[in-house]
N, C-alpha and C. Protein backbone atom coordinates (compact mmCIF):
# COMPACT_ATOMS: atom_id res chain seq x y z
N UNK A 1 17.63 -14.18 30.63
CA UNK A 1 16.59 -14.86 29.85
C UNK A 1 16.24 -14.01 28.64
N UNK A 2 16.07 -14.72 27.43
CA UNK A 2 15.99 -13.63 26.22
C UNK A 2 14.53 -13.91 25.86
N UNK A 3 14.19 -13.66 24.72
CA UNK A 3 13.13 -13.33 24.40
C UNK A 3 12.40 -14.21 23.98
N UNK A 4 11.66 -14.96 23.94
CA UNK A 4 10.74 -16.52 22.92
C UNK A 4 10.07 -15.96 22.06
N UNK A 5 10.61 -16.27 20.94
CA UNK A 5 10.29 -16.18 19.52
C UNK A 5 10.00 -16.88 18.77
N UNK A 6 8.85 -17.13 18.03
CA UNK A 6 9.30 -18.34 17.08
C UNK A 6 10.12 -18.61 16.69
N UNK A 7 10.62 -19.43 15.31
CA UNK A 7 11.31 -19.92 15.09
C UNK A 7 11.78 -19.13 13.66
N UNK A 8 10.35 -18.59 12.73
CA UNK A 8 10.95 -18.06 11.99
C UNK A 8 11.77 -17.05 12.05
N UNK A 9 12.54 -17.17 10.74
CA UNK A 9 13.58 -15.86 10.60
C UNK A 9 13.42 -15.02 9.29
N UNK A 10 13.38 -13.83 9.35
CA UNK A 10 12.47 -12.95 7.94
C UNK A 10 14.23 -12.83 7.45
N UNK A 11 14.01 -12.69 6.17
CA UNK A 11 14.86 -11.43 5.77
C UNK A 11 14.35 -10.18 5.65
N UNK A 12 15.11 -9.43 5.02
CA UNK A 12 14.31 -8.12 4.81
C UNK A 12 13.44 -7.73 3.72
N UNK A 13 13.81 -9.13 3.04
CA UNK A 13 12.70 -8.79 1.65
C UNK A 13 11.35 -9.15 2.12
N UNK A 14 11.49 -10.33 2.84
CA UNK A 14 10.35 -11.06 2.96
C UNK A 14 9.41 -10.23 4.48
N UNK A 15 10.58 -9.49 5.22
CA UNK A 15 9.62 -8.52 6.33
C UNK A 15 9.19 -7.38 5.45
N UNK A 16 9.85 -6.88 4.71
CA UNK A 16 9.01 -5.84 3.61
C UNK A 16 7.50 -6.04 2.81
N UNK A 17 7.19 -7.38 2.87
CA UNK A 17 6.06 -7.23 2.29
C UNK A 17 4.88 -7.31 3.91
N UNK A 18 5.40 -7.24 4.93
CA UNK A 18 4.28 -7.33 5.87
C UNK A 18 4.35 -5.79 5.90
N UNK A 19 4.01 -4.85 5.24
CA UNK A 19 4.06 -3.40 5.41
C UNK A 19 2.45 -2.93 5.64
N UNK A 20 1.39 -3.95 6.58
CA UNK A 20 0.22 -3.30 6.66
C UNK A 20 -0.43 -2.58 5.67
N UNK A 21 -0.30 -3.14 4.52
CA UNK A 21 -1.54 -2.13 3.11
C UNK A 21 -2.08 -3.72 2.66
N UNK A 22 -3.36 -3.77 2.20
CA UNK A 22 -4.14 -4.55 1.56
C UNK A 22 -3.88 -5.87 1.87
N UNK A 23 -4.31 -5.67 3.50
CA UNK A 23 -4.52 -6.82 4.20
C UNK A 23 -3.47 -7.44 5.17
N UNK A 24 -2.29 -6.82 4.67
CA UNK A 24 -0.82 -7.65 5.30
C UNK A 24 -0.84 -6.97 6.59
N UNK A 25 -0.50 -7.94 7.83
CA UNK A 25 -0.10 -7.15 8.95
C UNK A 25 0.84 -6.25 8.83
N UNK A 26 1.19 -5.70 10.07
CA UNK A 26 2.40 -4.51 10.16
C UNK A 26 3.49 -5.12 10.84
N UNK A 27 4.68 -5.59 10.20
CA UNK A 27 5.25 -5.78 10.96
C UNK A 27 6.50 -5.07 11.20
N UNK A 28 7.19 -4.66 12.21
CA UNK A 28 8.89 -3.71 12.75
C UNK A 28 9.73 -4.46 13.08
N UNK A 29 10.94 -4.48 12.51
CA UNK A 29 12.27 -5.15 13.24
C UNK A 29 12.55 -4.16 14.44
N UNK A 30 12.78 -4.59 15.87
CA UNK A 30 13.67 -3.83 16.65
C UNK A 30 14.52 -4.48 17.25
N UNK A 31 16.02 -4.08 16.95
CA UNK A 31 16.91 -4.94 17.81
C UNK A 31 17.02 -6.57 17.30
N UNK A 32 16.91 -6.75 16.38
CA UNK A 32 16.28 -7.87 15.55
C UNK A 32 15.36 -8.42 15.40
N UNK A 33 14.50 -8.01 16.69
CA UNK A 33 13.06 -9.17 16.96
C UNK A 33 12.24 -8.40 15.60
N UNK A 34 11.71 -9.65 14.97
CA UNK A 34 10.53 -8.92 14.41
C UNK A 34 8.47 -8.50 15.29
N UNK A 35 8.17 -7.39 15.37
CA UNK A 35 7.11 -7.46 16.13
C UNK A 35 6.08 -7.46 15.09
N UNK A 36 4.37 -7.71 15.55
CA UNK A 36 3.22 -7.31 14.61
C UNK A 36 2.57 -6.34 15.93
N UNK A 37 3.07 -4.94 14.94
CA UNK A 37 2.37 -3.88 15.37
C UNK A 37 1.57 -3.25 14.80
N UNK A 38 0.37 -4.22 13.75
CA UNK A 38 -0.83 -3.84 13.63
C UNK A 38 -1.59 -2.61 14.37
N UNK A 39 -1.67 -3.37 15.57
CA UNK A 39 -2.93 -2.26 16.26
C UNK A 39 -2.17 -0.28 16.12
N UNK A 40 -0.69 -0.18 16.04
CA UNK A 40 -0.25 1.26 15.73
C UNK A 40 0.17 1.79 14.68
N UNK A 41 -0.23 1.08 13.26
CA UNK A 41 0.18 1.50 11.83
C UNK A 41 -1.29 1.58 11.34
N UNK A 42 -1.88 2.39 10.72
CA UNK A 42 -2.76 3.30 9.93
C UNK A 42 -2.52 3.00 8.86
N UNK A 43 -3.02 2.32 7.50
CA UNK A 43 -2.20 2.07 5.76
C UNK A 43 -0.94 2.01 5.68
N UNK A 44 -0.34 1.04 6.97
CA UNK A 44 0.95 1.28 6.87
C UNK A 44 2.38 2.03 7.18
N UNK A 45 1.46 3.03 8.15
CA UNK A 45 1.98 4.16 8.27
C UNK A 45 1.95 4.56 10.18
N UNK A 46 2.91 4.78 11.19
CA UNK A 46 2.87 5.30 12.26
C UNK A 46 3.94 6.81 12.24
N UNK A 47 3.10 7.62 12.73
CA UNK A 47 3.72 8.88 12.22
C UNK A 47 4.57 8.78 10.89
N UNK A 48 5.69 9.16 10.59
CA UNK A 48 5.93 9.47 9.60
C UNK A 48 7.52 7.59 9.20
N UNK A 49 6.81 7.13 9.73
CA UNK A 49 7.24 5.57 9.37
C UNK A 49 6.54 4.69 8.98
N UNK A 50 7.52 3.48 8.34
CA UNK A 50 6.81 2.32 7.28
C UNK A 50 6.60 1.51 8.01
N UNK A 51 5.65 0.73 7.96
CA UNK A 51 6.02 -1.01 8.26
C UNK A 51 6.31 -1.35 7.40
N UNK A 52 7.50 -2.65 7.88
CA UNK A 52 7.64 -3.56 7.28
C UNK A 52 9.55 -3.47 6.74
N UNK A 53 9.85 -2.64 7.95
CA UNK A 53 10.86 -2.32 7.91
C UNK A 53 11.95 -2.34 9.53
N UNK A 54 13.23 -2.49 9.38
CA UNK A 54 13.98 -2.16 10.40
C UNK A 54 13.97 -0.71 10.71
N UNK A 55 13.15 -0.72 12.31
CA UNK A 55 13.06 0.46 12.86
C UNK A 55 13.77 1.01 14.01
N UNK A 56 14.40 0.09 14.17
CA UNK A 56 14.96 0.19 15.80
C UNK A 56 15.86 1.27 15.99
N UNK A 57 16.76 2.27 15.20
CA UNK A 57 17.14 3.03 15.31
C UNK A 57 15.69 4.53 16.00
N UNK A 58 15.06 4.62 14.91
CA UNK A 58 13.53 5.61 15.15
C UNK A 58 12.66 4.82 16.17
N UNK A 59 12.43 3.94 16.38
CA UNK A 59 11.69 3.23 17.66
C UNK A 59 12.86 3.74 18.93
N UNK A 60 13.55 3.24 19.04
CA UNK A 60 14.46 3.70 20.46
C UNK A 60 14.80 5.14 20.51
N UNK A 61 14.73 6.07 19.39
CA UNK A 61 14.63 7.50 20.14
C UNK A 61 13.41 8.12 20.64
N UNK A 62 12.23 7.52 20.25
CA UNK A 62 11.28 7.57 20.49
C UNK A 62 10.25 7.03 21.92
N UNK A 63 10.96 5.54 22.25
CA UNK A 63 10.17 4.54 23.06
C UNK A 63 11.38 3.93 24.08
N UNK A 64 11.37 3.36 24.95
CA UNK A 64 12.13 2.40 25.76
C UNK A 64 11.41 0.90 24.86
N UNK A 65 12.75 0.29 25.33
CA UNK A 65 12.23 -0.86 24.58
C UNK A 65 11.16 -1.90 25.67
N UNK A 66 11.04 -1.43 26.19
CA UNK A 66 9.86 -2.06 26.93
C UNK A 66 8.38 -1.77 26.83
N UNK A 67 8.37 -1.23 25.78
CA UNK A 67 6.98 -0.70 25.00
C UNK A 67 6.59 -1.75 24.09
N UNK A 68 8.11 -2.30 24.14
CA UNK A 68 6.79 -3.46 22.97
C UNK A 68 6.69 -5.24 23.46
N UNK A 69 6.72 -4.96 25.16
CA UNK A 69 6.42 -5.97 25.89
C UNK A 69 4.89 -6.40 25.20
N UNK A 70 4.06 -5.90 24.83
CA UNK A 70 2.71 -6.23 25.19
C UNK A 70 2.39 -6.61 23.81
N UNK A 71 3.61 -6.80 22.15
CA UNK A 71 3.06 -7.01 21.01
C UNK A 71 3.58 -8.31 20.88
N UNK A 72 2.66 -8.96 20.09
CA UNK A 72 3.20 -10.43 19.46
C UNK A 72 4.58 -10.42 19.28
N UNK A 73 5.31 -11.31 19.23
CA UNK A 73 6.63 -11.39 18.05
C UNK A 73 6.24 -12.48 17.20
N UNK A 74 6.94 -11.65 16.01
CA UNK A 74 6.61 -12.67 14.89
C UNK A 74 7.63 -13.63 14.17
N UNK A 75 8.72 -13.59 14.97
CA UNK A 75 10.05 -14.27 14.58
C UNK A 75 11.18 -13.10 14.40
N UNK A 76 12.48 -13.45 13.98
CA UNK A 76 13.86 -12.43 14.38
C UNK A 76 13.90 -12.04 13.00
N UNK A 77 15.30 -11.20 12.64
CA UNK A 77 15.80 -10.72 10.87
C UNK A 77 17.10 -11.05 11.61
N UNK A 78 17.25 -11.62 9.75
CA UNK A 78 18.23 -12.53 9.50
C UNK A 78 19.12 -11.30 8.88
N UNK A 79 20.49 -12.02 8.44
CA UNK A 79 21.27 -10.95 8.07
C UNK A 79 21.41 -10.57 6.96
């Protein structure tokens, strides 16, 4: 069973502007899903990473991917 996602699909231009500064949520590609991980970006910023970007390389050395059971998804990235 995979994951339920909406329907949208970001590119990367258009997940780049959810980079959490002046108002925009935060949003991370991992593994394609896009998440809103608001509640752990600061101006945009979780430790020394962006939102609003493909993270899944620096998220998985960091986390199991079952850490981000508990965040919204906000739709997948496209290619």
């Amino acid at each position: 069973m995979g994951i339920n996602y909406p329907e949208r699909t970001f590119t990367r231009a258009e997940l780049s502007r959810y980079n959490g500064l002046n108002g925009m949520p935060a949003y991370v590609a991992v593994n394609g899903v896009i998440y809103d991980l608001t509640p752990v970006f600061s101006q945009g910023m979780h430790f020394n990473h962006l939102a609003g970007q493909d993270l899944t390389g620096a998220f998985l050395r960091q986390h199991i991917p079952a850490a981000l059971s508990g965040y919204q998804v906000a739709g997948r990235l496209g290619e």
